[in-house]
C-alpha atoms as a PDB file:
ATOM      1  CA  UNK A   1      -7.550  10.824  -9.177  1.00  0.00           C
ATOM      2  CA  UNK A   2      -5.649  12.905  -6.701  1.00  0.00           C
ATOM      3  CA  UNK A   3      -2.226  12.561  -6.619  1.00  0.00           C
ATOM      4  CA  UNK A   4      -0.448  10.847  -4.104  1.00  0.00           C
ATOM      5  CA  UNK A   5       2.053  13.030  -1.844  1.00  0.00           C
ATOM      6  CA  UNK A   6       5.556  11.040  -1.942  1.00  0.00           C
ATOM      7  CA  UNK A   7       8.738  11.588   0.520  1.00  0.00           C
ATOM      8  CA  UNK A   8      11.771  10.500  -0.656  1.00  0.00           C
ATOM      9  CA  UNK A   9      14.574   9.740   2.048  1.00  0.00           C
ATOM     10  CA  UNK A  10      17.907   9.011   1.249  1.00  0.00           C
ATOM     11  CA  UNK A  11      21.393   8.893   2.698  1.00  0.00           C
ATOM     12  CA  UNK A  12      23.672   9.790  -0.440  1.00  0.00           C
ATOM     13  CA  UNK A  13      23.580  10.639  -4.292  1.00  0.00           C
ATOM     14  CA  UNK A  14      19.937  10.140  -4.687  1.00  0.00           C
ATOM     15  CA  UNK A  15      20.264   8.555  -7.973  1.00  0.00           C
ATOM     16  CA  UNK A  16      16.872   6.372  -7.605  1.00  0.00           C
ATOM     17  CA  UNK A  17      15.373   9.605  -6.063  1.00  0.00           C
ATOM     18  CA  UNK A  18      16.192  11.247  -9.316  1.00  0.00           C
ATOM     19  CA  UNK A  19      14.699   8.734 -10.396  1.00  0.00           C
ATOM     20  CA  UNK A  20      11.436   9.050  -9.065  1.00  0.00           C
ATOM     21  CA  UNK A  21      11.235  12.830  -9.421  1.00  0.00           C
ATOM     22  CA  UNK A  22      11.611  12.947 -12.994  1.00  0.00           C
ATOM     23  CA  UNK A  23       8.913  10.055 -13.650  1.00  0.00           C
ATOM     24  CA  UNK A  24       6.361  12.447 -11.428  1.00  0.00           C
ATOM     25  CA  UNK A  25       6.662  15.031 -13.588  1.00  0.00           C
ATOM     26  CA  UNK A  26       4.707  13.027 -16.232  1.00  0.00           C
ATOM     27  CA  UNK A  27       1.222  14.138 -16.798  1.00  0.00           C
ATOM     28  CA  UNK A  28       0.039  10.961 -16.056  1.00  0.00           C
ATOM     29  CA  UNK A  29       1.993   9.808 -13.034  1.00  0.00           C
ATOM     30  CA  UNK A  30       0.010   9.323  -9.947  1.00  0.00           C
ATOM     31  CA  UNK A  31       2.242  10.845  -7.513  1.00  0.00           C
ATOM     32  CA  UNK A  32       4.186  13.565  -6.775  1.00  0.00           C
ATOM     33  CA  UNK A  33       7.508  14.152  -4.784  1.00  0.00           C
ATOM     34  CA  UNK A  34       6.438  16.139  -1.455  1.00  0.00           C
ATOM     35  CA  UNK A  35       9.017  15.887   0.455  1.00  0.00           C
ATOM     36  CA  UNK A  36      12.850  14.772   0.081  1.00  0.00           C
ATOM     37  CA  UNK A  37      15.123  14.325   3.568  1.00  0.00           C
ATOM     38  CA  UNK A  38      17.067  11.565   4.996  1.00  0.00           C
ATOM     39  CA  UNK A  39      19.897  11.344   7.541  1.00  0.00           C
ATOM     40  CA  UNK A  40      22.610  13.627   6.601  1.00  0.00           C
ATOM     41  CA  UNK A  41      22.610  17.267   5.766  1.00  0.00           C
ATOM     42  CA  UNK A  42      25.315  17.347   3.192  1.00  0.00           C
ATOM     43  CA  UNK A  43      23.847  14.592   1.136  1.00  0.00           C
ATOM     44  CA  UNK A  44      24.474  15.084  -2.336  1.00  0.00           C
ATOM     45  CA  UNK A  45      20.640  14.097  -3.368  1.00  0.00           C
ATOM     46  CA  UNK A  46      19.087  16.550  -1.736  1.00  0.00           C
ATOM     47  CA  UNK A  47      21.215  19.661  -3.763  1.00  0.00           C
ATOM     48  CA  UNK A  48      19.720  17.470  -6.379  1.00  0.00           C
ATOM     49  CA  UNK A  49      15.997  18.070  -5.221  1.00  0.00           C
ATOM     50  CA  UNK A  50      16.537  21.467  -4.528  1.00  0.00           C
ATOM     51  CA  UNK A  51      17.811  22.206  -7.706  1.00  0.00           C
ATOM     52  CA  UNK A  52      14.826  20.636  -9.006  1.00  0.00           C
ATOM     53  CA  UNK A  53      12.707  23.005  -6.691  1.00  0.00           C
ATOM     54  CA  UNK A  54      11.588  20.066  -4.834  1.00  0.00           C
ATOM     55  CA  UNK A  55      10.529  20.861  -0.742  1.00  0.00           C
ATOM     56  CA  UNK A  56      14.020  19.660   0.802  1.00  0.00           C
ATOM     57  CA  UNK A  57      14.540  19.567   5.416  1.00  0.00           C
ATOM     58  CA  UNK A  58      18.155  18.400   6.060  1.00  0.00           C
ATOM     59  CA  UNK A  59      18.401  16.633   8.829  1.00  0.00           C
ATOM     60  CA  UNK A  60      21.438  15.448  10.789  1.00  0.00           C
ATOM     61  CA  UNK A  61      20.729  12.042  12.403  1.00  0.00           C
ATOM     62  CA  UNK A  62      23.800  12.013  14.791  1.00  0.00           C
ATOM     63  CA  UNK A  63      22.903  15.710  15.798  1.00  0.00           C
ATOM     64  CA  UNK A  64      19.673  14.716  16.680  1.00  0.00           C
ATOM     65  CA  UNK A  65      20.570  11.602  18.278  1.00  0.00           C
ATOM     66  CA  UNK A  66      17.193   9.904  19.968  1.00  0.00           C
ATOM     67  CA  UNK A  67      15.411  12.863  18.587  1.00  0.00           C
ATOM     68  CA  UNK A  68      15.740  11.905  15.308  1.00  0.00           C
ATOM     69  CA  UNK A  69      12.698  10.037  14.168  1.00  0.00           C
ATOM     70  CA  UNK A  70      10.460  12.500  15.807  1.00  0.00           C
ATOM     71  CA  UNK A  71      11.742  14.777  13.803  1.00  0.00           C
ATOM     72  CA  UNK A  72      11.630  13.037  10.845  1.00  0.00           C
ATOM     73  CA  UNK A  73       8.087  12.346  11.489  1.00  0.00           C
ATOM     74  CA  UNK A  74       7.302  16.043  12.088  1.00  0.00           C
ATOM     75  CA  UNK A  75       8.371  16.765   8.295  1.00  0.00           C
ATOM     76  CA  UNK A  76       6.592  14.276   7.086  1.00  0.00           C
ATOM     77  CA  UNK A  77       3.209  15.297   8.767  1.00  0.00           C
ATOM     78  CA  UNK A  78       4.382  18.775   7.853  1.00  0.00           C
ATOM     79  CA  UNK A  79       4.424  17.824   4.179  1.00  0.00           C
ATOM     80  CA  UNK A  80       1.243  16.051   4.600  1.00  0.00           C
ATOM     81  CA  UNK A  81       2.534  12.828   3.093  1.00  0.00           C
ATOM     82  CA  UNK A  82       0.215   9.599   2.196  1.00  0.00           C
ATOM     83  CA  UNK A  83       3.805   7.465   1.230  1.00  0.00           C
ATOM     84  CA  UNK A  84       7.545   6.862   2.255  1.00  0.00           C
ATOM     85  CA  UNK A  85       9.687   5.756  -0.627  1.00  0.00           C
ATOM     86  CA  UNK A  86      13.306   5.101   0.693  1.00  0.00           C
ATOM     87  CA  UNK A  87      16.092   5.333  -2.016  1.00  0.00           C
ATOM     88  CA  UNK A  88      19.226   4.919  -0.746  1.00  0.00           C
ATOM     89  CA  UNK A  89      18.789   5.385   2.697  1.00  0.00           C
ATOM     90  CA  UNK A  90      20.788   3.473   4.967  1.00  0.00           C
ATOM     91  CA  UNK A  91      19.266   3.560   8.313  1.00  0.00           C
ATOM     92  CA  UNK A  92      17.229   0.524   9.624  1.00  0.00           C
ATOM     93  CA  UNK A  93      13.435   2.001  10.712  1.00  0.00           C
ATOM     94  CA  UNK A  94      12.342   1.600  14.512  1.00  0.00           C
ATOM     95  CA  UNK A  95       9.438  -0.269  14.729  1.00  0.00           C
ATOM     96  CA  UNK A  96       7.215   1.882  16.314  1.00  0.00           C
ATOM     97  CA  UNK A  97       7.810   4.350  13.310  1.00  0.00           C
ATOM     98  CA  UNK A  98       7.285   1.322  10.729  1.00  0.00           C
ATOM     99  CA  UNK A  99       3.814   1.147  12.402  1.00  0.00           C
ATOM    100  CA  UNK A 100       3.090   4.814  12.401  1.00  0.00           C
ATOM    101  CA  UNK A 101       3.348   4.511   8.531  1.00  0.00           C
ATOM    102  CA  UNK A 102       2.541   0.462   7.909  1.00  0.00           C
ATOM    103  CA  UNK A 103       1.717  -0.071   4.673  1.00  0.00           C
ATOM    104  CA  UNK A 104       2.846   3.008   3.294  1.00  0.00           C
ATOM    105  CA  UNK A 105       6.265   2.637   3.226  1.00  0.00           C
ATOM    106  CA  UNK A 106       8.269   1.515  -0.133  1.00  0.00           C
ATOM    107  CA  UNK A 107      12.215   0.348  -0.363  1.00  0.00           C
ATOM    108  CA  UNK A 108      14.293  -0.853  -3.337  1.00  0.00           C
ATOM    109  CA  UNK A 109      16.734  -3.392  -2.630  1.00  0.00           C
ATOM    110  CA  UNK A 110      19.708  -4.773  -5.211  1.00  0.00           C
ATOM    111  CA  UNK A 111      18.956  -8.177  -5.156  1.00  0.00           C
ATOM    112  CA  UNK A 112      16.204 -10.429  -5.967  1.00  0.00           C
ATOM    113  CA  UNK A 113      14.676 -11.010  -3.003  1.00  0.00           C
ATOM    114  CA  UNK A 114      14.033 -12.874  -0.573  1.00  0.00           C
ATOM    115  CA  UNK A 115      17.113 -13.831  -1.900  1.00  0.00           C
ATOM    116  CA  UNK A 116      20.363 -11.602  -0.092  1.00  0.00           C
ATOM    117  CA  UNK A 117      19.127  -9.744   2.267  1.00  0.00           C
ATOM    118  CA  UNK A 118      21.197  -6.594   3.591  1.00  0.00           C
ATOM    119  CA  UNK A 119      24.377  -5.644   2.032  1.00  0.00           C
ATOM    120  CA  UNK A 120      27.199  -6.729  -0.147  1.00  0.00           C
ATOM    121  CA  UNK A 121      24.149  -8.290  -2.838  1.00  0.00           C
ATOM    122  CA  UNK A 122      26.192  -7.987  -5.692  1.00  0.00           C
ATOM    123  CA  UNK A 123      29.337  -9.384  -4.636  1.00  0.00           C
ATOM    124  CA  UNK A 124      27.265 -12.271  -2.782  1.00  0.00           C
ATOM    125  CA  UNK A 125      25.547 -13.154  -6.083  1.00  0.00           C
ATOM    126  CA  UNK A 126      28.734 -12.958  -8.172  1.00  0.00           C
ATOM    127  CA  UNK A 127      30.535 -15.509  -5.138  1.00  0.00           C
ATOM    128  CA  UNK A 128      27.617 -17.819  -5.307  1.00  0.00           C
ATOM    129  CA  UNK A 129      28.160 -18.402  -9.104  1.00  0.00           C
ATOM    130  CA  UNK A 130      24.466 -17.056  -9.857  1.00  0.00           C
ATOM    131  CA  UNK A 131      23.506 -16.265 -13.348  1.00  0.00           C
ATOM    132  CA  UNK A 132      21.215 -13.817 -12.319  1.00  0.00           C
ATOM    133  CA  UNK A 133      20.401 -10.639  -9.952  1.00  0.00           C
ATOM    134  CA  UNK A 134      18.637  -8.022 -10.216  1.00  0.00           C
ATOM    135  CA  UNK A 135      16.170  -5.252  -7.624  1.00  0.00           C
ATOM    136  CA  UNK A 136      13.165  -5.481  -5.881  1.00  0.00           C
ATOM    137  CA  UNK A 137      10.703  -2.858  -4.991  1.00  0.00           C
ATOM    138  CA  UNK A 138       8.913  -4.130  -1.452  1.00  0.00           C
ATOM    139  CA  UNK A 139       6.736  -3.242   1.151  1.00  0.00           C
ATOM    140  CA  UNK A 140       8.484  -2.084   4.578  1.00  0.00           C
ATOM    141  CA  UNK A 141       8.111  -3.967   7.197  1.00  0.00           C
ATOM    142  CA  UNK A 142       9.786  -4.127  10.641  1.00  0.00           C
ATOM    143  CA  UNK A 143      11.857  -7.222   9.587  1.00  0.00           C
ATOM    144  CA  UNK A 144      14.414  -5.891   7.140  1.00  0.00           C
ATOM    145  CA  UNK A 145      13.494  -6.483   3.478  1.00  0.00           C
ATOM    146  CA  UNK A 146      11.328  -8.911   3.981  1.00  0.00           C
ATOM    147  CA  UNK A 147       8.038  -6.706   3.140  1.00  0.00           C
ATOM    148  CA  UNK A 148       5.486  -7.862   0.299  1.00  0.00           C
ATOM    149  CA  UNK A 149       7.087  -8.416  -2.855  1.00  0.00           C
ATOM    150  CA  UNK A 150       5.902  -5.258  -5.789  1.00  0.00           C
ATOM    151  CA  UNK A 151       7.982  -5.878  -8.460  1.00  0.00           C
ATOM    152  CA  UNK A 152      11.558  -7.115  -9.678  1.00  0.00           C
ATOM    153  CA  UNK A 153      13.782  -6.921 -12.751  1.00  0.00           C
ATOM    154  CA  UNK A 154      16.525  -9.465 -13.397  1.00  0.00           C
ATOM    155  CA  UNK A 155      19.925  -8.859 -14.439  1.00  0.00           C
ATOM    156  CA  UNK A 156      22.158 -11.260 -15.876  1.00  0.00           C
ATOM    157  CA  UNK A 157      25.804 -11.354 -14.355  1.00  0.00           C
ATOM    158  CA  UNK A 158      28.082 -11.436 -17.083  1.00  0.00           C
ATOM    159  CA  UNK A 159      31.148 -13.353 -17.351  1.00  0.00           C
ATOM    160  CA  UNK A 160      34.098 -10.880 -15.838  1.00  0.00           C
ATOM    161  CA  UNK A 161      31.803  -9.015 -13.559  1.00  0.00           C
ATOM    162  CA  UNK A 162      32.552  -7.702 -10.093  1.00  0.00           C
ATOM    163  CA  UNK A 163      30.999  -5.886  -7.520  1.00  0.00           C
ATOM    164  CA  UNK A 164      31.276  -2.528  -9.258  1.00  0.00           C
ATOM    165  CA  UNK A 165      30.280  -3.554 -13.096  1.00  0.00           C
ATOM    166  CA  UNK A 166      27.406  -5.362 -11.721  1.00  0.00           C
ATOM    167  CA  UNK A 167      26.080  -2.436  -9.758  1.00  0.00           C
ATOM    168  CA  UNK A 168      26.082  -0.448 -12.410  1.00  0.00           C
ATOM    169  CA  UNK A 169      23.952  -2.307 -14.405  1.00  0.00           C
ATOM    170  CA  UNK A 170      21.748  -2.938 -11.557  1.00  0.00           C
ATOM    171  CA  UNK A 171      21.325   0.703 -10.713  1.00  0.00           C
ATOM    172  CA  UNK A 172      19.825   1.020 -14.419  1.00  0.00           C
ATOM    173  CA  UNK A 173      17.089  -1.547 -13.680  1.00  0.00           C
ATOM    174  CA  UNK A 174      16.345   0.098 -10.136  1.00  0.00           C
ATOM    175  CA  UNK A 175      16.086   3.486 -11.948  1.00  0.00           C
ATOM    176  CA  UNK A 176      13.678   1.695 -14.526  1.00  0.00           C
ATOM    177  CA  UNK A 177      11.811  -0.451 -12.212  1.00  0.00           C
ATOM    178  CA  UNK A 178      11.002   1.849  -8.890  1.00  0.00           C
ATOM    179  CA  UNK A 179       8.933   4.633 -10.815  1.00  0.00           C
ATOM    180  CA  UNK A 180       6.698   2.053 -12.406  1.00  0.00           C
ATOM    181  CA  UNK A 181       6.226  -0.011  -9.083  1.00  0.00           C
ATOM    182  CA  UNK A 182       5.496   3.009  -7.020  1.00  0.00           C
ATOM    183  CA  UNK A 183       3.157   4.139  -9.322  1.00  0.00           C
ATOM    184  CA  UNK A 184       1.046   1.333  -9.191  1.00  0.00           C
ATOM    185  CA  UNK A 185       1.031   1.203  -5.484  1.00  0.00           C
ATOM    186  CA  UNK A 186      -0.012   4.428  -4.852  1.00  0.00           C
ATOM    187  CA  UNK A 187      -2.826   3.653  -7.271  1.00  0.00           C
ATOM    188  CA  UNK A 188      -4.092   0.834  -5.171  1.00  0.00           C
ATOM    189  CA  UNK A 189      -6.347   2.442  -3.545  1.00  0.00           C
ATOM    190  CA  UNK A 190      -8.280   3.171  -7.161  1.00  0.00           C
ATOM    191  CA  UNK A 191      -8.444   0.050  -8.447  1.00  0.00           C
ATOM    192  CA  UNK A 192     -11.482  -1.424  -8.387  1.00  0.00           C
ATOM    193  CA  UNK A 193      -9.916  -5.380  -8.919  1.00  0.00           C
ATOM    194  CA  UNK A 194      -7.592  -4.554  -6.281  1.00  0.00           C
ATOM    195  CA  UNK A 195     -10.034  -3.162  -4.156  1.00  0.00           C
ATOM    196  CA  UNK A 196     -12.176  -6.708  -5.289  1.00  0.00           C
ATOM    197  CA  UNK A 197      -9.083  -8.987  -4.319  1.00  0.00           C
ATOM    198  CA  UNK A 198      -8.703  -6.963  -0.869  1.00  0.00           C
ATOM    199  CA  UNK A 199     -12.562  -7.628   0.154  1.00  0.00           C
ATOM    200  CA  UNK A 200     -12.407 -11.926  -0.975  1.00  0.00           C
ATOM    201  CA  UNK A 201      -9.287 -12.102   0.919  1.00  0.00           C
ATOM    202  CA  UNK A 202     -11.508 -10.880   4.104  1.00  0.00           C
ATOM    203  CA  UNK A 203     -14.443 -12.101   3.653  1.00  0.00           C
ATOM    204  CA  UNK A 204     -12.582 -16.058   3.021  1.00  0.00           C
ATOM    205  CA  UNK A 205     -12.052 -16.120   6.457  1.00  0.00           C
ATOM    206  CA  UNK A 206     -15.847 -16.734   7.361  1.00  0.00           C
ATOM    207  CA  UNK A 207     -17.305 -20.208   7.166  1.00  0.00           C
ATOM    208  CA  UNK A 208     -19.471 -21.126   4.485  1.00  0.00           C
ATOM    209  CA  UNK A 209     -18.418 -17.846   2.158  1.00  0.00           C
ATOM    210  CA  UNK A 210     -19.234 -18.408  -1.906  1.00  0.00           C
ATOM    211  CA  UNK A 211     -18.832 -15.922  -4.612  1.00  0.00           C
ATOM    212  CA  UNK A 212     -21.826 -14.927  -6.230  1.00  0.00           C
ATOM    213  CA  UNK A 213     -23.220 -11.973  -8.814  1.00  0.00           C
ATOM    214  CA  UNK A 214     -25.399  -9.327  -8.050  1.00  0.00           C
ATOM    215  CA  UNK A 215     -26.870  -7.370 -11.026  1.00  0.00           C
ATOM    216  CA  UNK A 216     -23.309  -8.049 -12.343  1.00  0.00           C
ATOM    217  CA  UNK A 217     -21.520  -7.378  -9.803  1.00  0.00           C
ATOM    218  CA  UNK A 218     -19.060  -9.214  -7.506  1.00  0.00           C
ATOM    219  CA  UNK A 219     -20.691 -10.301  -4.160  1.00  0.00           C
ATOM    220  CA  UNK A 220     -19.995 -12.625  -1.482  1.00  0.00           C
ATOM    221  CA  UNK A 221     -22.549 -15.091   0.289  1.00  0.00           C
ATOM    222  CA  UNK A 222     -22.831 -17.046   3.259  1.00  0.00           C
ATOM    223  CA  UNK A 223     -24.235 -20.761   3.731  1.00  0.00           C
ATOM    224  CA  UNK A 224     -25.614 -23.228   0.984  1.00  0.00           C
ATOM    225  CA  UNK A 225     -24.444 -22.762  -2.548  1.00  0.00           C
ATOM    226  CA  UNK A 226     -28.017 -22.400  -4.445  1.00  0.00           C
ATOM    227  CA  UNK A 227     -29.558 -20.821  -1.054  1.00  0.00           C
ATOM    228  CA  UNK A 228     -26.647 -18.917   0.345  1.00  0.00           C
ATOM    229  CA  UNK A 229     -27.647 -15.358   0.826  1.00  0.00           C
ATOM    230  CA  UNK A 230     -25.358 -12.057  -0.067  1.00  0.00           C
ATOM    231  CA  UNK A 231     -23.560 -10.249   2.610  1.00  0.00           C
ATOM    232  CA  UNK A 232     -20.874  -7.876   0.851  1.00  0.00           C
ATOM    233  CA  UNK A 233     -21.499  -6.239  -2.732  1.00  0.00           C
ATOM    234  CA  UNK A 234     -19.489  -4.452  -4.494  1.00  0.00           C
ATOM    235  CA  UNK A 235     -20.599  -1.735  -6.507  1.00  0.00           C
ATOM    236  CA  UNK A 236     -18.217  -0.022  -8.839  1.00  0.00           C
ATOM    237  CA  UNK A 237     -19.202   3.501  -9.766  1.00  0.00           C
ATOM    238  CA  UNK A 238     -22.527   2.161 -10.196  1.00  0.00           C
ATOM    239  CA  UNK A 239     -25.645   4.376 -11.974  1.00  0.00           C
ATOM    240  CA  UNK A 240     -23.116   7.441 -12.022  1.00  0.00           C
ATOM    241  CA  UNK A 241     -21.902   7.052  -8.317  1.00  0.00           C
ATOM    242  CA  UNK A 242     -17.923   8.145  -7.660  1.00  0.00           C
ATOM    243  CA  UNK A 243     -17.501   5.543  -5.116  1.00  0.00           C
ATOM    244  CA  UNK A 244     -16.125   1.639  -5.862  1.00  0.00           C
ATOM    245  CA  UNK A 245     -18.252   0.778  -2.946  1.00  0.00           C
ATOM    246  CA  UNK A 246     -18.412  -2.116  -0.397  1.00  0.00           C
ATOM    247  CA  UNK A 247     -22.326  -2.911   0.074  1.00  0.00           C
ATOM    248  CA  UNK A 248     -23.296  -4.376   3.164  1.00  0.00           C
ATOM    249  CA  UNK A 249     -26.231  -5.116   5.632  1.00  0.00           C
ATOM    250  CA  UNK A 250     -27.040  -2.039   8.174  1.00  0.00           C
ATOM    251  CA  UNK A 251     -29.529  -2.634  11.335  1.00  0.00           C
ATOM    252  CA  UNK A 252     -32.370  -0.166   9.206  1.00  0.00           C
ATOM    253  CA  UNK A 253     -32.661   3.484   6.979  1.00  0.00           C
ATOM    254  CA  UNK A 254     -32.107   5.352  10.653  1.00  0.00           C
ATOM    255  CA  UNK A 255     -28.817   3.867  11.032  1.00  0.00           C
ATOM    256  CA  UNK A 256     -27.952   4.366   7.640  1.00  0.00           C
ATOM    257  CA  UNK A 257     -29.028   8.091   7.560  1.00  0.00           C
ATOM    258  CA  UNK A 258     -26.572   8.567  11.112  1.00  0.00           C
ATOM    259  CA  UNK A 259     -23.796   7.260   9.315  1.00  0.00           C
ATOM    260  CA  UNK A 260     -23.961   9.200   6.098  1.00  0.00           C
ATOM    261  CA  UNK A 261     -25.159  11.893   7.912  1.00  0.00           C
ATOM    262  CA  UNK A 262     -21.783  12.083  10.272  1.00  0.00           C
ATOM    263  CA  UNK A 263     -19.270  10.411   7.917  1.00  0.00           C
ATOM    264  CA  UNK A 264     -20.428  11.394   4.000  1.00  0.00           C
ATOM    265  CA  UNK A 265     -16.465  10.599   2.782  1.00  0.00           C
ATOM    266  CA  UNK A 266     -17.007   7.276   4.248  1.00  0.00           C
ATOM    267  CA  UNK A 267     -20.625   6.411   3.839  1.00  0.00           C
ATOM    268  CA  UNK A 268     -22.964   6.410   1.267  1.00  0.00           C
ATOM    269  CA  UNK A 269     -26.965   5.520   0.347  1.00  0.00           C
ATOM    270  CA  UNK A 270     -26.032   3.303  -2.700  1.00  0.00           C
ATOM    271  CA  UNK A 271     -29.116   3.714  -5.623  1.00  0.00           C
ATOM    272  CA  UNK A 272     -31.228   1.107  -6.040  1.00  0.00           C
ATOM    273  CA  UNK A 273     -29.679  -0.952  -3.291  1.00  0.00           C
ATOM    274  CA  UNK A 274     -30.520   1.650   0.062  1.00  0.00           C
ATOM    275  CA  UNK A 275     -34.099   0.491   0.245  1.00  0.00           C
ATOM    276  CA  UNK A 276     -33.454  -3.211   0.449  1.00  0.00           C
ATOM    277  CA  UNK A 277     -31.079  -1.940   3.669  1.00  0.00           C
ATOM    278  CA  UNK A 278     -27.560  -1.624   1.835  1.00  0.00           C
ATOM    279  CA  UNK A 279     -25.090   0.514   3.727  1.00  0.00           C
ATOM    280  CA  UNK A 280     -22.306   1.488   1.004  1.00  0.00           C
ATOM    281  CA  UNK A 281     -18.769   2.421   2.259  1.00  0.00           C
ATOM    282  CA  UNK A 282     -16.236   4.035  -0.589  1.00  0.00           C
ATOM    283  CA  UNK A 283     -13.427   2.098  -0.685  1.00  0.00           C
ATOM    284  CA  UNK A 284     -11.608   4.275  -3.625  1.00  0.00           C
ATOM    285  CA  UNK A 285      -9.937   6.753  -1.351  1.00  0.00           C
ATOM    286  CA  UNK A 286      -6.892   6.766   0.350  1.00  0.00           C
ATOM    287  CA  UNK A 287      -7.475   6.670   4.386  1.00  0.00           C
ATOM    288  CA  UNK A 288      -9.364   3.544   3.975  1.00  0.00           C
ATOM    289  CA  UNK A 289      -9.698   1.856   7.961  1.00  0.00           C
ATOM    290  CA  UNK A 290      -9.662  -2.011   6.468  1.00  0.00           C
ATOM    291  CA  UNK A 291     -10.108  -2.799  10.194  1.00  0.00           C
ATOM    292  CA  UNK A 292     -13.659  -1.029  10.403  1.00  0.00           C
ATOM    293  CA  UNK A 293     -14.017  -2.833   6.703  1.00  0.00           C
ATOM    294  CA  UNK A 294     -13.518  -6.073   8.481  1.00  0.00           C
ATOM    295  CA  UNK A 295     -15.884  -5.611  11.135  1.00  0.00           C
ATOM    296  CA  UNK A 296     -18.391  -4.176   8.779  1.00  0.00           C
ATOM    297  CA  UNK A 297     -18.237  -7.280   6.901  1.00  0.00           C
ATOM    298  CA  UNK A 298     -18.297  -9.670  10.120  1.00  0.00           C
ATOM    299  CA  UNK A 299     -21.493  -7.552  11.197  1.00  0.00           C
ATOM    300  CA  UNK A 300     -23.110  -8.256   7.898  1.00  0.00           C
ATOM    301  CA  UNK A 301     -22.061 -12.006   7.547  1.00  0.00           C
ATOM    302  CA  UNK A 302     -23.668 -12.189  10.857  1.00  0.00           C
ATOM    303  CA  UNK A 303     -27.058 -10.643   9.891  1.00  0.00           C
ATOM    304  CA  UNK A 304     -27.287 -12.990   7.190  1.00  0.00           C
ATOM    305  CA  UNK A 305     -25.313 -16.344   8.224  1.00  0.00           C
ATOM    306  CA  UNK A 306     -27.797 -19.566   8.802  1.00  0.00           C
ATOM    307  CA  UNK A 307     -28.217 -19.494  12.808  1.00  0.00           C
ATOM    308  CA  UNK A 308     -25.882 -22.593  13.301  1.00  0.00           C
ATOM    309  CA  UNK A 309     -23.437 -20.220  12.090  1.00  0.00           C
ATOM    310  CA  UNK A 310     -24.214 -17.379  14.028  1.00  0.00           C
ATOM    311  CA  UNK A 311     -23.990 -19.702  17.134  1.00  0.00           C
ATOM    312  CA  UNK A 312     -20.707 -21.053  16.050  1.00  0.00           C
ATOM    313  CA  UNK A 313     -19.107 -17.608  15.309  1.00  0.00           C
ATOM    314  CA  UNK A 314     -20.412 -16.081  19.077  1.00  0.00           C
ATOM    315  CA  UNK A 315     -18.763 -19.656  20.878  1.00  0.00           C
ATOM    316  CA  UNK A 316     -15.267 -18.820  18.640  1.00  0.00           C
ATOM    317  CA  UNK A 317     -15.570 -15.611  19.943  1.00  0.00           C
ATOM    318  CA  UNK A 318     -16.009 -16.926  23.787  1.00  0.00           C
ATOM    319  CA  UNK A 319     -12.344 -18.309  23.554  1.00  0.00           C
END
């Protein structure tokens, strides 16, 4: 597996950035740390990463004024980065630039969300009488911290706590937590039952969609249980292929052949299934377009949906 290219943006001592760099240097971890930059030039973190002879670009937000986010997002093309983990960085992300990078995108926040949004999370929990706090590693998203939930530790407030003593303990569990969660998010693409889970949550949105096996492996079929006919396979490294590939009904070999022929990272002539008109599309790779995935698998539904269906699916479409 290649590893993923991180940035790391933060705003002051970098501690979970620390964090993160050291964990990369594993053998085993499936990232490493590109890029580290954020919003102010003196921040401590970044003498950090450049002690640690980690690619550092100061930038100065207030300097830059509007300019700013362009030029953040100049460094990060310029560092070729696949992911944007933010560790103590205190700016709230434009929208447009949360879309540039959707998905890809990964915060920590001290608190166990959804619970406490925004700041002052320890001294909220502790005024609330909770027994409990903790951090959660989530998915950007334009709304603030309200992404897809990765991961959380708790932490139990003790009796005597404040704002300070709890944050200290906190910051422990961040520094534990954020290397494993990124890890396996970056691995995503890789994993064939994620990859699995990804595919059944698009193809449920068909009518008349059952699970079946083919050869072993999972499929997906369209119209009467015993009679229902597979549309999507997939095919996990199957006789010796690299790909975990998405099987699915192409128009005929000349198609097929155009496809490969133009797009051989994408597309693939899967053994043992090409002849019977399988078109296989790797999903294990990183710049995976789950949009063209979706209308691959609409296309293929379609070829093999009972005509009633068909008919149905082209009137939805009319509205």
């Amino acid at each position: 597996m290649d590893r993923a290219r991180v940035a790391i943006l933060v705003s002051g001592r970098g501690s979970n950035m620390a964090a993160l760099l050291y964990a990369a240097r594993a053998t085993d971890c499936p990232y490493e740390v590109a890029l580290v930059t954020g919003d102010k030039p003196d921040a401590a973190g970044l003498a950090v990463a450049e002690a640690e002879k980690v690619p550092v670009k100061r930038l100065d937000s207030k300097a830059l004024g509007k300019g700013y986010w362009e030029a953040l997002q100049s460094a990060l093309e310029a560092a070729a980065v696949d992911f944007i983990a933010l560790a103590g960085f205190m700016k709230i992300l434009p929208a447009d630039f949360v879309a540039r990078w959707s998905g890809q995108i990964v915060n920590i926040h001290p608190s166990l969300l959804p619970k406490y949004k925004g700041l002052h999370t320890h001294q909220t929990a502790i005024d609330n009488g909770d027994a409990k706090t903790g951090a959660t590693v989530h998915v950007v998203t334009p709304e603030v911290d309200s992404g897809e939930i990765l991961g959380q530790v708790e932490v139990a407030i003790m009796p005597g706590d404040n704002a300070e003593s709890l944050e200290a303990r906190v910051l422990i569990a961040e520094h534990q937590l954020y290397p494993k969660i990124l890890a396996e998010y970056v691995s995503r693409p890789f994993d064939a039952r994620w990859i699995e889970a990804k595919i059944d949550s698009l193809a449920g949105g068909f009518a008349e969609v059952g699970r079946k096996t083919s050869h072993g492996s999972p499929g997906w079929s369209v119209g009467a249980e015993k009679s229902g006919k597979l549309f999507a396979i997939i095919a996990d490294r199957h006789h010796g292929e690299d790909a975990v590939g998405l099987l699915v009904k192409a128009s005929g070999p000349d198609e097929m052949a155009g496809l490969i022929e133009a797009q051989p990272d994408v597309y693939y002539w899967p053994k043992y299934y090409g002849a019977s008109g399988w078109l296989g599309i790797k999903l294990n790779r990183r710049d995976v377009d789950w949009d063209q995935v979706a209308d691959w698998l609409e296309r293929s539904w379609r070829a093999c949906a009972p005509k009633r269906l068909a008919r149905m699916m082209d009137i939805a479409d009319e509205f």
